[in-house]
Protein backbone atom coordinates (compact mmCIF):
# COMPACT_ATOMS: atom_id res chain seq x y z
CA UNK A 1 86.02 112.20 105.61
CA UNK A 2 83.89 111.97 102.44
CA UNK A 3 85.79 111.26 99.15
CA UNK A 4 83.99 109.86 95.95
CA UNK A 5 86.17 106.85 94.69
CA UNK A 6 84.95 105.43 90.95
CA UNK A 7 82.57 108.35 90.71
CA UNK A 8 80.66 107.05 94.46
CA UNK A 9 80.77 108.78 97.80
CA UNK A 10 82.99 106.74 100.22
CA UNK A 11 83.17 107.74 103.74
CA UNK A 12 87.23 106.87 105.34
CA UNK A 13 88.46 107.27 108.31
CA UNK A 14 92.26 108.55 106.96
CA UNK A 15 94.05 111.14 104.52
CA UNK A 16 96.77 109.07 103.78
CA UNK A 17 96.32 107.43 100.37
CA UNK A 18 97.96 103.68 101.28
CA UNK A 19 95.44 103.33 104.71
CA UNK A 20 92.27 104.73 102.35
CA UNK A 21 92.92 101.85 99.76
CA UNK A 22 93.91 99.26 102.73
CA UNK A 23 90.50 100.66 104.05
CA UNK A 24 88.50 100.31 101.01
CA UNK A 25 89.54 96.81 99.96
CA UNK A 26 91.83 97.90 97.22
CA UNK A 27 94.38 95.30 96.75
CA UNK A 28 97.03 93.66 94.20
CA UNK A 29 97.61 95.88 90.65
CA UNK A 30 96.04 98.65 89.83
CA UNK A 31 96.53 102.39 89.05
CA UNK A 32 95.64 105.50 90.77
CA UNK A 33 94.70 109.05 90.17
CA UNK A 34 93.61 111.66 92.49
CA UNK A 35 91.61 114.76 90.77
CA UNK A 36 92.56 113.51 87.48
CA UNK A 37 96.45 113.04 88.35
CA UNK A 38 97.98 110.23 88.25
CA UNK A 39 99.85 109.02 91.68
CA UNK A 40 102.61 106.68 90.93
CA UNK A 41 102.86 103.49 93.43
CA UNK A 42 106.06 105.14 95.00
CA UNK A 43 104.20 107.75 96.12
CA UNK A 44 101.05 106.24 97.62
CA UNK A 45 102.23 106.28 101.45
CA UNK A 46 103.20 110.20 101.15
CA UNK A 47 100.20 110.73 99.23
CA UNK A 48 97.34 112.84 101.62
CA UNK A 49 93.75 113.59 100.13
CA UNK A 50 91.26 116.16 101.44
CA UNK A 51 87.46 116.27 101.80
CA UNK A 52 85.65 115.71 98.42
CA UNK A 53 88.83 114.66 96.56
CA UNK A 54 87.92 112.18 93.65
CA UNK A 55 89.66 109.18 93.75
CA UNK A 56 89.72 106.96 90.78
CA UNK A 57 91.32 102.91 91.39
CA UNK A 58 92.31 101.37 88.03
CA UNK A 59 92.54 97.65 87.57
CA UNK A 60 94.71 96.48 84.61
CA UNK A 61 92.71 94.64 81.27
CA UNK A 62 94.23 92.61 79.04
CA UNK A 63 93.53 92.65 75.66
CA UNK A 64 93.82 90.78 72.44
């Protein structure tokens, strides 16, 4: 299935949200949004995505 993730096309091989960021590498904090939306943390292994969803993997920065 093609999503784009950070704005670039990403080919997985599942729908469910927790085995596409296993998949992709994604791993310690960050936040996620599908389409805009914001998907909190409790929700990632019910979470399903569909062809050409836009997937967008936040990592934390601290500032100063």
């Amino acid at each position: 299935m093609e999503v784009l993730v950070n704005g670039e096309t990403a080919q997985v091989s599942s729908t469910q949200l927790v085995d596409i960021l296993k998949e992709l590498g994604f791993e310690g904090d960050f936040a996620v949004a599908i389409d805009g939306e914001f998907i909190p943390r409790s929700m990632y292994a019910e979470q399903t995505l569909t062809a050409g969803n836009q997937l967008d993997v936040l990592s934390p920065i601290a500032g100063g």
